[in-house]
Protein backbone atom coordinates (compact mmCIF):
# COMPACT_ATOMS: atom_id res chain seq x y z
CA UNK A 1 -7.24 -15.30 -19.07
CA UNK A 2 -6.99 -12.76 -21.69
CA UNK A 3 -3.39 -14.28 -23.03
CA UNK A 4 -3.45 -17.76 -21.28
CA UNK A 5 -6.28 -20.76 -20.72
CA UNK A 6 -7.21 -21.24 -17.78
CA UNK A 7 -4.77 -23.43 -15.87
CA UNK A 8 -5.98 -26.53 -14.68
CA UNK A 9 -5.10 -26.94 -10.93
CA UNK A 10 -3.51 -24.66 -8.59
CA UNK A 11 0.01 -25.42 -9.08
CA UNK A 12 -0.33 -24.38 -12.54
CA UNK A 13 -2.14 -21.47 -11.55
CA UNK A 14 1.60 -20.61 -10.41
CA UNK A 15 3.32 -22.19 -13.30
CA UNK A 16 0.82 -19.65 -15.85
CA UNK A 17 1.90 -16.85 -13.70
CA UNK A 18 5.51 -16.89 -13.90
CA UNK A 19 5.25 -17.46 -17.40
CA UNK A 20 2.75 -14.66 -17.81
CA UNK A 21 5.13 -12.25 -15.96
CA UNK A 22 8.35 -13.12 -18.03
CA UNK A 23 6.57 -12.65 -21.10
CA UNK A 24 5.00 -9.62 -20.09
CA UNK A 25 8.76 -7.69 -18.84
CA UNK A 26 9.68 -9.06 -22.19
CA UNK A 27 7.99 -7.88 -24.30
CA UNK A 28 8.43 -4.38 -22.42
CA UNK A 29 12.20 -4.85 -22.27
CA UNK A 30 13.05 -5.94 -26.07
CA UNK A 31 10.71 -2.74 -26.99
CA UNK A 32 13.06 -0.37 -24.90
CA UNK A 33 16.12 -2.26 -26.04
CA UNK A 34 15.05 -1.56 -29.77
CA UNK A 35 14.17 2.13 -28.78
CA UNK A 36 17.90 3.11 -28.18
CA UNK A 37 19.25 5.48 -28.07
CA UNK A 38 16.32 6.21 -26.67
CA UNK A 39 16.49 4.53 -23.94
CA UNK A 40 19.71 2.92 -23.38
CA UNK A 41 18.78 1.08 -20.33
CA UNK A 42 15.91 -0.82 -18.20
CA UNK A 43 15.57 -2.13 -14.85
CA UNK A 44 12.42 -4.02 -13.68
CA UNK A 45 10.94 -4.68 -10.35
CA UNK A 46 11.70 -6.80 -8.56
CA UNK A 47 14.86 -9.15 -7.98
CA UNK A 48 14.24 -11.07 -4.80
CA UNK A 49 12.11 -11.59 -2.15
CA UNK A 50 12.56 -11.45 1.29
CA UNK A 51 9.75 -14.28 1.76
CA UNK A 52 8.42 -17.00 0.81
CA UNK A 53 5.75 -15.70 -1.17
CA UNK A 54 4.10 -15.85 -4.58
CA UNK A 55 4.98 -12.53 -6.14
CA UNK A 56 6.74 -10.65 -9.05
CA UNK A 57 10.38 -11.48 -7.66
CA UNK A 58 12.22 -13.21 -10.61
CA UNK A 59 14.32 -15.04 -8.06
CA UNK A 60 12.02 -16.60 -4.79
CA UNK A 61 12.82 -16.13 -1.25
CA UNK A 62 15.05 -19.48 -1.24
CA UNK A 63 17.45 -18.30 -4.04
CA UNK A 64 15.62 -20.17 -6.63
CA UNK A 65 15.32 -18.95 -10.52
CA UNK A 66 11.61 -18.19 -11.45
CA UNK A 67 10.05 -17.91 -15.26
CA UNK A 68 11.48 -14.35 -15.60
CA UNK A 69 15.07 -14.46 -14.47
CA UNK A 70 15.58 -17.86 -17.09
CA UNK A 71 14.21 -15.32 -19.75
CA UNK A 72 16.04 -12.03 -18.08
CA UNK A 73 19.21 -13.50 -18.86
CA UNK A 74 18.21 -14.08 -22.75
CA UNK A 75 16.72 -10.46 -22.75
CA UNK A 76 19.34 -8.97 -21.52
CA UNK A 77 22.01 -10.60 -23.38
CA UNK A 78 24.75 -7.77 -24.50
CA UNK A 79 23.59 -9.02 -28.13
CA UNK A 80 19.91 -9.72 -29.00
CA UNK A 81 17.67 -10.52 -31.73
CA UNK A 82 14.00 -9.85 -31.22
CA UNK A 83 10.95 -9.51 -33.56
CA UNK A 84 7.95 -6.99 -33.74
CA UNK A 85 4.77 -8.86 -35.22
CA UNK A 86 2.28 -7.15 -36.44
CA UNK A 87 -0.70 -9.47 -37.18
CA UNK A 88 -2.33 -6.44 -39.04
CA UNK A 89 0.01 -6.56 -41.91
CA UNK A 90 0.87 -9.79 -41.67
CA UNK A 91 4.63 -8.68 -40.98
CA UNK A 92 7.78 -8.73 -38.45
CA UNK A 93 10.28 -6.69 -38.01
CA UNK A 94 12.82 -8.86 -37.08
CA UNK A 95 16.25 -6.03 -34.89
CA UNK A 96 19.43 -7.05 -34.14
CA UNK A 97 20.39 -5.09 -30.45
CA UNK A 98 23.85 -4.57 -29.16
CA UNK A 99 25.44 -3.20 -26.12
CA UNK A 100 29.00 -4.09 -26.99
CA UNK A 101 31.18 -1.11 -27.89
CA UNK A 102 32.36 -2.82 -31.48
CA UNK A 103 30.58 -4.11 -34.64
CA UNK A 104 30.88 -7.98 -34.77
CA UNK A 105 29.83 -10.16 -38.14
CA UNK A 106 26.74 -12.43 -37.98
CA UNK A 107 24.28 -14.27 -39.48
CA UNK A 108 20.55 -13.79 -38.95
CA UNK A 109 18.33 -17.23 -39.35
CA UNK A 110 14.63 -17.22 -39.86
CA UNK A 111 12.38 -20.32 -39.60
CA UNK A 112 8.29 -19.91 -39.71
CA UNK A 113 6.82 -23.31 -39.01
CA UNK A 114 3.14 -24.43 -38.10
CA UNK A 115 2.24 -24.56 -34.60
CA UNK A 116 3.03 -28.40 -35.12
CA UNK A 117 6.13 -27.78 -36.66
CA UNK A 118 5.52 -27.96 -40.64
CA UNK A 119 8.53 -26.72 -41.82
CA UNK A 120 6.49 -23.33 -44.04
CA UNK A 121 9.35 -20.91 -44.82
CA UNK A 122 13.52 -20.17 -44.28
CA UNK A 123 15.85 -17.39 -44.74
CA UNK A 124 18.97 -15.93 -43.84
CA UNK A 125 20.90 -12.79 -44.33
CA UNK A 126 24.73 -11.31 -42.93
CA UNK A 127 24.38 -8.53 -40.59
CA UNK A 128 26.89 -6.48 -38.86
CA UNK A 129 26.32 -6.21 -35.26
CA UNK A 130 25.07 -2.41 -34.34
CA UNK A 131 27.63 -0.25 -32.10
CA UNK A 132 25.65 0.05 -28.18
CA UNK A 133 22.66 0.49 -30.69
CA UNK A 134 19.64 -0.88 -32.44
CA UNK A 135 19.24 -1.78 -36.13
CA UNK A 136 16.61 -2.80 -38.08
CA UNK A 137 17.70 -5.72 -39.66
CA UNK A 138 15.28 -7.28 -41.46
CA UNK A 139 11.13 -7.19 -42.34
CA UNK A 140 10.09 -10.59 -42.73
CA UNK A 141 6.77 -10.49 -45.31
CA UNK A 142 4.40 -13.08 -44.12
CA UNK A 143 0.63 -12.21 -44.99
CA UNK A 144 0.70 -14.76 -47.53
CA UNK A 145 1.06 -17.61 -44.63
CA UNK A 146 -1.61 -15.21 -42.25
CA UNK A 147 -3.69 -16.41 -44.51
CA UNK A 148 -3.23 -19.22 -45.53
CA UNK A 149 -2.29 -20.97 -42.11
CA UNK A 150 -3.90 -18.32 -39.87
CA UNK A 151 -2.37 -16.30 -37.44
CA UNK A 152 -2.77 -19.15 -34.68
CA UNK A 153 -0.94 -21.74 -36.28
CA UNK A 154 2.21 -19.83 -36.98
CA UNK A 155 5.72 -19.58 -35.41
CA UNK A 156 8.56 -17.47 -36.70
CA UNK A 157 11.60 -19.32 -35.19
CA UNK A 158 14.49 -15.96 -35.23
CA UNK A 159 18.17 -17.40 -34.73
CA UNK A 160 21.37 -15.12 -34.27
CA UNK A 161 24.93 -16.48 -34.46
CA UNK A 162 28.17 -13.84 -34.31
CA UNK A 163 31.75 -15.08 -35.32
CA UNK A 164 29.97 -18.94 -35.79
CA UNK A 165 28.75 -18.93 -32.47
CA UNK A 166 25.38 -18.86 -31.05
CA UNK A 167 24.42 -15.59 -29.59
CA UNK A 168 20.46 -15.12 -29.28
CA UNK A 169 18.04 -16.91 -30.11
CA UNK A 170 13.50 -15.82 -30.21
CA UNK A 171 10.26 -16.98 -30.80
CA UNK A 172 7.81 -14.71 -32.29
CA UNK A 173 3.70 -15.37 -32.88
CA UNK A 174 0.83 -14.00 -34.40
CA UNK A 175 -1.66 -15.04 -32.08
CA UNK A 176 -1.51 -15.16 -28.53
CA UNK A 177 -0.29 -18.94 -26.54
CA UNK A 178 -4.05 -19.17 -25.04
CA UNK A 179 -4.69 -19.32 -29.05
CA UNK A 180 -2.19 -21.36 -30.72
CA UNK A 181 -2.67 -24.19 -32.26
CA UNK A 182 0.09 -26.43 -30.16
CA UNK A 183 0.09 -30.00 -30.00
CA UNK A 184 -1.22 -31.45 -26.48
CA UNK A 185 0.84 -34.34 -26.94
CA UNK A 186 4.26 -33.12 -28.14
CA UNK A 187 6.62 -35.86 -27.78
CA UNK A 188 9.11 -34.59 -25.64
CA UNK A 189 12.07 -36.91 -24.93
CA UNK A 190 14.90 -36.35 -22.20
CA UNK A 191 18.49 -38.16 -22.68
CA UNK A 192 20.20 -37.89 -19.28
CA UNK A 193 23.89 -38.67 -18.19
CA UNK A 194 26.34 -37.63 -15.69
CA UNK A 195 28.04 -34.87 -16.01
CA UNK A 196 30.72 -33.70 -13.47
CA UNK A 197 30.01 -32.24 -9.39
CA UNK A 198 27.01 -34.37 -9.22
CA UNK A 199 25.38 -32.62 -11.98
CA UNK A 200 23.47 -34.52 -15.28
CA UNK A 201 23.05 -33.47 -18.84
CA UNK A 202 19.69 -33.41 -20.20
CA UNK A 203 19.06 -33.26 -23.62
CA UNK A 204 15.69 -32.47 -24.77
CA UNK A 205 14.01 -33.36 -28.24
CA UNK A 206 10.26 -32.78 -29.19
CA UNK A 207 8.36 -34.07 -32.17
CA UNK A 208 6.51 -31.00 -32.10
CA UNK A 209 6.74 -27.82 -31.13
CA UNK A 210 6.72 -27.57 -27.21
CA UNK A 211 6.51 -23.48 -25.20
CA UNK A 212 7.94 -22.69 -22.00
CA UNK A 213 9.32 -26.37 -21.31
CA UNK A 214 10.27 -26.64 -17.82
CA UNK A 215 12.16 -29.06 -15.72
CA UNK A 216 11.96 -29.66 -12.08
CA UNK A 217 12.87 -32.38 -9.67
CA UNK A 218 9.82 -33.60 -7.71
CA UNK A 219 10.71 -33.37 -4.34
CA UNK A 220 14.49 -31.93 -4.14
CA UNK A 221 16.00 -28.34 -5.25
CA UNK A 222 18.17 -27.67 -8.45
CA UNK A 223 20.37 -25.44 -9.77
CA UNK A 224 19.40 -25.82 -14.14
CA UNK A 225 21.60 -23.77 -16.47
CA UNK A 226 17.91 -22.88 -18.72
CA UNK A 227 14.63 -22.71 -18.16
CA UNK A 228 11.86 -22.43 -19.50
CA UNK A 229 12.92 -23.33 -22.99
CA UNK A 230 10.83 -23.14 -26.50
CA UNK A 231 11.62 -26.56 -28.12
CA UNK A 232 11.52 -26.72 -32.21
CA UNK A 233 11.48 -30.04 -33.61
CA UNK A 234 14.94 -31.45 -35.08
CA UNK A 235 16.44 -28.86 -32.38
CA UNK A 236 17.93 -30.77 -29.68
CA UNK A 237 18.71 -28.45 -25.90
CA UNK A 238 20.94 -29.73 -23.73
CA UNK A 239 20.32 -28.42 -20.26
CA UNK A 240 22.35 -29.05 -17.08
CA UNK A 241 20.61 -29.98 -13.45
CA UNK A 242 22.65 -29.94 -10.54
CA UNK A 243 19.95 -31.18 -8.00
CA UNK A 244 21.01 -30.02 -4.42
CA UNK A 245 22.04 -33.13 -2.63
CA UNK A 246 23.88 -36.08 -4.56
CA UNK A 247 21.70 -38.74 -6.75
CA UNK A 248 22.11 -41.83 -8.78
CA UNK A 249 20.90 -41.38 -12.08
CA UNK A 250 18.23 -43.51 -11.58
CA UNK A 251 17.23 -41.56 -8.72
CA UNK A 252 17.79 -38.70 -10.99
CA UNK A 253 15.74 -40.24 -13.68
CA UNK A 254 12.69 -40.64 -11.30
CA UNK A 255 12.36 -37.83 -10.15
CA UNK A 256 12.98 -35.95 -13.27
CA UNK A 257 9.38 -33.72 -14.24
CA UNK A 258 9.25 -32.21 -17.48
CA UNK A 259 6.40 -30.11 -18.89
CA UNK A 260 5.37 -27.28 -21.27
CA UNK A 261 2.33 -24.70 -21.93
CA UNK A 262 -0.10 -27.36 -22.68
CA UNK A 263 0.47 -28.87 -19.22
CA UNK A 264 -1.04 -26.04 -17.44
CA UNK A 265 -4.51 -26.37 -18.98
C-alpha cells in the first residue's frame, strides 16, 4: 500500500501485484542499464513457474505473459530511453541506453502533460545512439510545473525514434500511481477487426490518460503482442489478440475486457 491503493476485490489484489512487480524490476533494471559500463548486464528472478501459482514468475505455469515480461521486453530492448525523476529538484534526467555495437541517429521526444492529459510542455533534441553504453542525453528542468501543477498531477511522456522508426518509448512521474491524480473515468475506446490466423486488431484510444491498460478475454486464453500499455490521449495503440480457439468477432467483441490502474481500486 505504500505505492498502490488498496485494490478493491481479490482479483485485483493480483492485477496490483503484477503491476507492482514489473515496476519494481524496472525501475532496478533501467538503473543498472544506465550504470554501464558498470554493469553491462542484469538477470532477474524468475522466468517461469513450474505451477500454477501466484508468484514472481513473469511468465505463469500455463505459458501465459504476466505484468513483468510485457514490460521485460520494453526494458530490455537493445535501445532504451528511460528517465531519472527527482521530485527534490523538480528535474529528470532523461538517458538514451544502447547495446548495439554501432552509433545510430535519433530523435528524443518529450511530452509533460497533467495527469488528465493537459498538454503543459514539448521538446525535442537529435541524439546519436551510445556504442554498448549509456549517455546522458538530456535534463529536462521542470520545478516550475512541480509547482505549479504539483508533483501528483504530472506526467513526462519520453519518446525515442532511430532512423524514423519507433524504438522506445517511457513514462516517468513525480509522485507515486497510489497518488496521481488520474481520471477514474478515462474514456477508453477499442476498434477491433480481423486480422489474419484468427487473430484481431485492437486499437485503443483514451480521452485521458489511462496506466497499465490491460486486455483480457473473459473466459478463453490469448496470445496479445502488448500489455499492459500507458495510453496518452491523441495516441492511438494498436494491439494484436490471438485468443486460443477460433471466434467471430462478435464473439470476440463480447468477451473483450479492458481495464487500467483505476480499475483495481
Amino acid at each position: 500500500l505504500s505505492w498502490f491503493q488498496l485494490p478493491s476485490a481479490f482479483d485485483m489484489v493480483l492485477w496490483t501485484s503484477q503491476i507492482l512487480q514489473g515496476m519494481a524490476i524496472k525501475y532496478a533494471c533501467e538503473h543498472w542499464r544506465r550504470s554501464m559500463p558498470r554493469g553491462m548486464g542484469t538477470l532477474y528472478w524468475q522466468l517461469n513457474d513450474v505451477w500454477p501459482v501466484a508468484s514472481w514468475a513473469s511468465i505463469d505455469y500455463h505459458g501465459r505473459w504476466k505484468a513483468l515480461h510485457y514490460m521485460a521486453r520494453n526494458f530490455f530492448a537493445p535501445i532504451l530511453v528511460s528517465g531519472l525523476e527527482d521530485a527534490q529538484k523538480g528535474t529528470v534526467e532523461v538517458h538514451v541506453t544502447s547495446d548495439l555495437l554501432k552509433s545510430l541517429p535519433g530523435t528524443l521526444r518529450w511530452t509533460v502533460t497533467t495527469a488528465t492529459g493537459c498538454e503543459l510542455r514539448k521538446g525535442s533534441q537529435a541524439v546519436e545512439t551510445p556504442v554498448n553504453a549509456d549517455t546522458l542525453a538530456v535534463t529536462l528542468e521542470l520545478a516550475d510545473l512541480v509547482a505549479k501543477v504539483g508533483p501528483r498531477d504530472l506526467l513526462v511522456w519520453l519518446e525515442l525514434t532511430v532512423k524514423g522508426q519507433p524504438a522506445s518509448t517511457n513514462l516517468v512521474t513525480f509522485g507515486r500511481p497510489k497518488h496521481l491524480e488520474l481520471s477514474r473515468k478515462p474514456g477508453i475506446k477499442a476498434e477491433v477487426r480481423e486480422a489474419k490466423g484468427g487473430s484481431f486488431l485492437v486499437t485503443l484510444t483514451t480521452k485521458a490518460p489511462a496506466l497499465w491498460v490491460w486486455l483480457e478475454l473473459e473466459s478463453l486464453d490469448a496470445r496479445l503482442s502488448d500489455n499492459f500499455i500507458h495510453l496518452r490521449n491523441g495516441q492511438p495503440v494498436a494491439v494484436t489478440v490471438t485468443p486460443a480457439s477460433p471466434l467471430t468477432e462478435a464473439q470476440f467483441k463480447k468477451q473483450l475486457r479492458i481495464r487500467s490502474l483505476v480499475d483495481t481500486y
